[in-house]
Protein backbone atom coordinates (compact mmCIF):
# COMPACT_ATOMS: atom_id res chain seq x y z
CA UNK A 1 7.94 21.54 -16.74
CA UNK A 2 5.81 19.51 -14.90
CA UNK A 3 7.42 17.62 -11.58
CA UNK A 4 8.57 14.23 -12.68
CA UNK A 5 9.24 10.84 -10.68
CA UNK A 6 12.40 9.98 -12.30
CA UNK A 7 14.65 11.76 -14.75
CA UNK A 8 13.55 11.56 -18.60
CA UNK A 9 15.44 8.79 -20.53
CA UNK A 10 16.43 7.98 -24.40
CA UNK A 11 14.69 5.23 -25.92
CA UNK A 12 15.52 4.03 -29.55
CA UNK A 13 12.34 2.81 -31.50
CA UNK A 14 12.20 -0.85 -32.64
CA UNK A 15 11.44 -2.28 -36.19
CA UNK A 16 9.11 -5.26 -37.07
CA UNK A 17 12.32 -7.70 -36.60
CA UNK A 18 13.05 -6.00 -32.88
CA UNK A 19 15.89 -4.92 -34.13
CA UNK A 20 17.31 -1.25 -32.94
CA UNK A 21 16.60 1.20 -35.57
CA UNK A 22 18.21 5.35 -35.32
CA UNK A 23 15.15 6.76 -34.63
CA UNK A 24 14.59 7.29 -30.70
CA UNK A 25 11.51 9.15 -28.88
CA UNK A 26 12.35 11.13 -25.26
CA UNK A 27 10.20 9.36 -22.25
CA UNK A 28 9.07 11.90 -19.80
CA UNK A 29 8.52 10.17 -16.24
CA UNK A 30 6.03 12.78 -14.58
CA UNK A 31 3.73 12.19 -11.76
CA UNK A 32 0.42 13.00 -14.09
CA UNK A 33 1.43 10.01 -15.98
CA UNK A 34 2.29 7.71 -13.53
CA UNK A 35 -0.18 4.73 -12.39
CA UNK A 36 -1.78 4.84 -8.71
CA UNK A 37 0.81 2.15 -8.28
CA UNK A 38 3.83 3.99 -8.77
CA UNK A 39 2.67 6.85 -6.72
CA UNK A 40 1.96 4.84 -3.74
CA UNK A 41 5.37 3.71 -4.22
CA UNK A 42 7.17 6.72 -4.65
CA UNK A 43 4.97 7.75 -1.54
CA UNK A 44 7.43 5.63 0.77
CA UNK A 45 10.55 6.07 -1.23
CA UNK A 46 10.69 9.63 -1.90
CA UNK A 47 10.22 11.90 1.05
CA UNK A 48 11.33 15.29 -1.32
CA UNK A 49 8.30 14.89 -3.42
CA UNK A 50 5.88 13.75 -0.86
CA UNK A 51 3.66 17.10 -0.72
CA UNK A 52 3.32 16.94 -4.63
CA UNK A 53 2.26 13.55 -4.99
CA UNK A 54 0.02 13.82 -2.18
CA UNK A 55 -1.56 16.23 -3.91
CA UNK A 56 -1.87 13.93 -7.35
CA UNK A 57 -3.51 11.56 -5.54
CA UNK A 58 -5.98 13.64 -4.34
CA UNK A 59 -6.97 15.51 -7.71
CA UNK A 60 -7.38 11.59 -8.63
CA UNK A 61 -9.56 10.94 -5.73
CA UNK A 62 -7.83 8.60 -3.86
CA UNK A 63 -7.17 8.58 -0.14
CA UNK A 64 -3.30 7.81 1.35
């Protein structure tokens, strides 16, 4: 699986009212999907993942 920022979480799906229904969707956190934002971030926070978001950025075209 792809590396991810933070660990994948539960989230139950809301009706019309807001109300909590049974129905729930897995989030996957990985760095693909995360916004330059987050990277940057995660940059200074996590020094474990540092090479591999490095290299995210890059693909994206952004400089650190």
């Amino acid at each position: 699986m792809a590396p991810k920022l933070k660990p994948s979480s539960k989230e139950y799906i809301r009706d019309k009212n807001g109300r909590q229904t049974n129905r729930w969707i897995i989030r996957h956190y990985t760095i693909a999907s995360a916004t330059v934002d987050e990277l940057r971030s995660a940059l200074k926070t996590s020094p474990r993942k540092r090479n591999v978001i490095n290299k995210e950025l890059v693909r994206r075209g952004i400089s650190v």
